[in-house]
Every structure is written in C-alpha cells, then in structure tokens.
N, C-alpha and C. Protein backbone atom coordinates (compact mmCIF):
# COMPACT_ATOMS: atom_id res chain seq x y z
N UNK A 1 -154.33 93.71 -86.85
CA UNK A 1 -154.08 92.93 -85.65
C UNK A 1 -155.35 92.78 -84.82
N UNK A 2 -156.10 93.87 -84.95
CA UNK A 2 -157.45 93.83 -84.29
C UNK A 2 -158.87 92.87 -84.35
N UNK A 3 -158.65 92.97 -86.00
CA UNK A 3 -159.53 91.59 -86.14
C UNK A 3 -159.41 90.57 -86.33
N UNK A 4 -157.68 90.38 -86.21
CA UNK A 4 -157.64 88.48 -85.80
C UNK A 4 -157.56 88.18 -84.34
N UNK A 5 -157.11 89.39 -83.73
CA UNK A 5 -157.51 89.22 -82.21
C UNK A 5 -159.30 88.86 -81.78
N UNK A 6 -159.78 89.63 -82.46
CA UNK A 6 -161.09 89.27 -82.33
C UNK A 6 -161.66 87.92 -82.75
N UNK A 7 -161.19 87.65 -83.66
CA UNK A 7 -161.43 86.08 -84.52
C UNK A 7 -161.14 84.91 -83.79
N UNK A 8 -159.48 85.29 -83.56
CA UNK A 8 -159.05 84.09 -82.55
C UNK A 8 -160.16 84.32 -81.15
N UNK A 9 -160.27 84.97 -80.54
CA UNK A 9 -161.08 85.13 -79.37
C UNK A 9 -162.47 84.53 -79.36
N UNK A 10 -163.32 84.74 -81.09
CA UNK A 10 -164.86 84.06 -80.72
C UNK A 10 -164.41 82.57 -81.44
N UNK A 11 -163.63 82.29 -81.84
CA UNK A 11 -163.13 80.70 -82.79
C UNK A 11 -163.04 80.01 -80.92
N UNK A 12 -162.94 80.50 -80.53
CA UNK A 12 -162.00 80.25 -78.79
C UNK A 12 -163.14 79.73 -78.03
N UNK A 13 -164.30 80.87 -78.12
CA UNK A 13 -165.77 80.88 -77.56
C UNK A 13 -166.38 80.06 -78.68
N UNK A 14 -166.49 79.93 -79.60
CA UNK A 14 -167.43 78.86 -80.23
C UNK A 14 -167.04 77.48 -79.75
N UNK A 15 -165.72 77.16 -79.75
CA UNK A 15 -164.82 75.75 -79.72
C UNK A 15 -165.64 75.55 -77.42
N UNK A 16 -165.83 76.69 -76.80
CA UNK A 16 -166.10 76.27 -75.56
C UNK A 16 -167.00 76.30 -75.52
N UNK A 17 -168.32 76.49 -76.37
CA UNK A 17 -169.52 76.76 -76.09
C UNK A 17 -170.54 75.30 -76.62
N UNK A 18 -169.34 74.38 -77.62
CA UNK A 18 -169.65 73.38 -78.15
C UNK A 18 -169.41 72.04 -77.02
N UNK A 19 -168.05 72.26 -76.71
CA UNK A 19 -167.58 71.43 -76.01
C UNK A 19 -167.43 71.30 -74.50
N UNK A 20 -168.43 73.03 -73.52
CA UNK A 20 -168.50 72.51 -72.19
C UNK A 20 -169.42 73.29 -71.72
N UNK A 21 -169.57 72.89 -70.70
CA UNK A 21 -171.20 73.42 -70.26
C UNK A 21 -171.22 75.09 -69.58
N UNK A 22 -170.21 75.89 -69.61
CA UNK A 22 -169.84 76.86 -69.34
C UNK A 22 -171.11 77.48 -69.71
N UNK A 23 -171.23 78.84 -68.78
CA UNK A 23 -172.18 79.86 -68.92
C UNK A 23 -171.72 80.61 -69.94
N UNK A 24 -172.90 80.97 -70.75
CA UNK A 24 -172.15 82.16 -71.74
C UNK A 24 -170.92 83.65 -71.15
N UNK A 25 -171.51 83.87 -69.96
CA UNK A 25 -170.98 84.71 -69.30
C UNK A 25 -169.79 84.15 -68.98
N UNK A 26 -169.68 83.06 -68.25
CA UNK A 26 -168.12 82.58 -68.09
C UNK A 26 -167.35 82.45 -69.50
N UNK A 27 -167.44 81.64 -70.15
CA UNK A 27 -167.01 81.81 -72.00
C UNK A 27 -166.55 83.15 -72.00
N UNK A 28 -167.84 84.43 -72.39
CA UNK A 28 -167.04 85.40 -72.24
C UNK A 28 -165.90 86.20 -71.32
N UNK A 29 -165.99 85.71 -69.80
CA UNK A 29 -164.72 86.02 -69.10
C UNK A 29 -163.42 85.35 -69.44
N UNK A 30 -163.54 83.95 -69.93
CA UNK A 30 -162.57 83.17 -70.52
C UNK A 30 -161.98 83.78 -71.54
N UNK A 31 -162.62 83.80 -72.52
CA UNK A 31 -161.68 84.90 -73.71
C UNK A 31 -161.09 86.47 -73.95
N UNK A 32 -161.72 86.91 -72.85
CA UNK A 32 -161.32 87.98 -72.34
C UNK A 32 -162.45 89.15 -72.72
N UNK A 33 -163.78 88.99 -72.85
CA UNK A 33 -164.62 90.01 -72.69
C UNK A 33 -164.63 90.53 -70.86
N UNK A 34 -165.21 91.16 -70.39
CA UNK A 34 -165.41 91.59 -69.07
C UNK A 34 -167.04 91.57 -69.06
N UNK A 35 -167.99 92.01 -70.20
CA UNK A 35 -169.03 92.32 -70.63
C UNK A 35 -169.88 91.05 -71.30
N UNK A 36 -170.77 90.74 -70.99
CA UNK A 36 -171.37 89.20 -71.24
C UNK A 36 -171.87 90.29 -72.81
N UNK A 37 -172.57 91.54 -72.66
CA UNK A 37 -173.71 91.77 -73.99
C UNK A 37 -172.43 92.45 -74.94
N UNK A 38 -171.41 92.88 -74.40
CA UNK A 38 -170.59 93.15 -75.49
C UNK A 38 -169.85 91.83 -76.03
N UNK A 39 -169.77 90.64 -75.61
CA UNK A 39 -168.84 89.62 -76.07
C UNK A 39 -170.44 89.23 -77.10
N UNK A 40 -171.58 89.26 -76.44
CA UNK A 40 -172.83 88.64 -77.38
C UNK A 40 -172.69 89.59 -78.77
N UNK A 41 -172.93 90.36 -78.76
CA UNK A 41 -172.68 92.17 -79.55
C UNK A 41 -171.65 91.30 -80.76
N UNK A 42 -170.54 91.06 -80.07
CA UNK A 42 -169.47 90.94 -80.86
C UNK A 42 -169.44 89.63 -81.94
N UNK A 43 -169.96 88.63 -80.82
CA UNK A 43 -169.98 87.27 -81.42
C UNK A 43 -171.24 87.06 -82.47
N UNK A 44 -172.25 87.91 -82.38
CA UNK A 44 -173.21 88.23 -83.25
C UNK A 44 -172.72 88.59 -84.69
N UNK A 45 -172.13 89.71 -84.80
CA UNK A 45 -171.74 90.69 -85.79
C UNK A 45 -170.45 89.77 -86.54
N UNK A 46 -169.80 88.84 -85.71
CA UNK A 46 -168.81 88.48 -86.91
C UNK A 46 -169.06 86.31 -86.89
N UNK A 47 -170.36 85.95 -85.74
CA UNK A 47 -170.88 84.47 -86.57
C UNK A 47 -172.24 84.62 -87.12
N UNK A 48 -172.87 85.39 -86.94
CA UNK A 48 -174.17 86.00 -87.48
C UNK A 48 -175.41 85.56 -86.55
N UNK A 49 -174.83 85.04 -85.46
CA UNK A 49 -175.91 84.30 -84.57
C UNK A 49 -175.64 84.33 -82.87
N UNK A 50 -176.67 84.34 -81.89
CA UNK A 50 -176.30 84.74 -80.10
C UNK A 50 -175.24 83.47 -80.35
N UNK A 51 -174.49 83.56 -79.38
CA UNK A 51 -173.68 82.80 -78.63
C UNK A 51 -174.38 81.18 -78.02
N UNK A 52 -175.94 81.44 -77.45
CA UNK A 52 -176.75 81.08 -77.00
C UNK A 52 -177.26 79.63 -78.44
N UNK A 53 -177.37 80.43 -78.83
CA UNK A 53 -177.96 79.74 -80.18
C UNK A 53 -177.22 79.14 -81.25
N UNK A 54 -176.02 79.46 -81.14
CA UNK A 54 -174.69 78.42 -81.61
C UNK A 54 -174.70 77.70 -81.08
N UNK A 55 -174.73 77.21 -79.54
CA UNK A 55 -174.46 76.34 -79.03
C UNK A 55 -175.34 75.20 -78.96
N UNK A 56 -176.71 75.87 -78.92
CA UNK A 56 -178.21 74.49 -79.47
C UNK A 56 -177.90 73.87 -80.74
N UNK A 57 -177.18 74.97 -81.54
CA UNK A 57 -177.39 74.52 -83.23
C UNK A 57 -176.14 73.88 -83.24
N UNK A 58 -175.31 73.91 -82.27
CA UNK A 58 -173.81 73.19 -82.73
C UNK A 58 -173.16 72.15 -82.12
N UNK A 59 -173.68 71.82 -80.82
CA UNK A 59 -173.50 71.07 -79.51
C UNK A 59 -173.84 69.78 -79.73
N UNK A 60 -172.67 68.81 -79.87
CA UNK A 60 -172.51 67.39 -80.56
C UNK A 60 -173.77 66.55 -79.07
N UNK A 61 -173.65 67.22 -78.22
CA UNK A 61 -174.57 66.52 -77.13
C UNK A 61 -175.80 67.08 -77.05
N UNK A 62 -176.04 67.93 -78.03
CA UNK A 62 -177.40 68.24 -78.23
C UNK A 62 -178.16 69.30 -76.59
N UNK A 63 -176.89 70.44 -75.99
CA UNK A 63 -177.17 71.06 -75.01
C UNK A 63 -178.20 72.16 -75.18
C-alpha cells in the first residue's frame, strides 16, 4: 500500500510540475510532503531525476 501511495503522490507532482507554474515547494505541500528535500529525496529515488529538472526536461511550455 506504501508504494502506490507513494507513486500515486509523485505521478500527482510530475502531472503539476508540467502543467503549472507552482513552486516545487508548493507541489510538494500539494501532495502531501510537509518537507520540500524529503518530497525532492523521494521524487529522485523513484523518477531518477530533481523535481526541478523534470520540469525543464518535460514542460510542453518550455518553463
């Protein structure tokens, strides 16, 4: 149950990090981190890349 909670949660943060101009830090309050370097920590270890840097490499508006 733990790691589809986790899954659904960064699928959640990738899908907002593409589509709005949100701070990484807000993103992570949105999905329910409290911790900006533990939601980074996390989103690292299971997309293989910052949060930060998904969003340059993935951002249809080129943010």
């Amino acid at each position: 149950m733990g790691v589809f909670l986790t899954r659904a949660r960064l699928m959640a943060a990738a899908e907002l990090l593409t589509t709005t101009d949100a701070t990484v830090a807000s993103v992570a309050g949105q999905v329910g981190y409290y911790s900006e370097s533990a939601f980074s920590r996390a989103f690292r270890a299971h997309l293989g890349t910052t949060p930060a840097r998904f969003r340059r490499e993935n951002s249809p508006r080129g943010v």
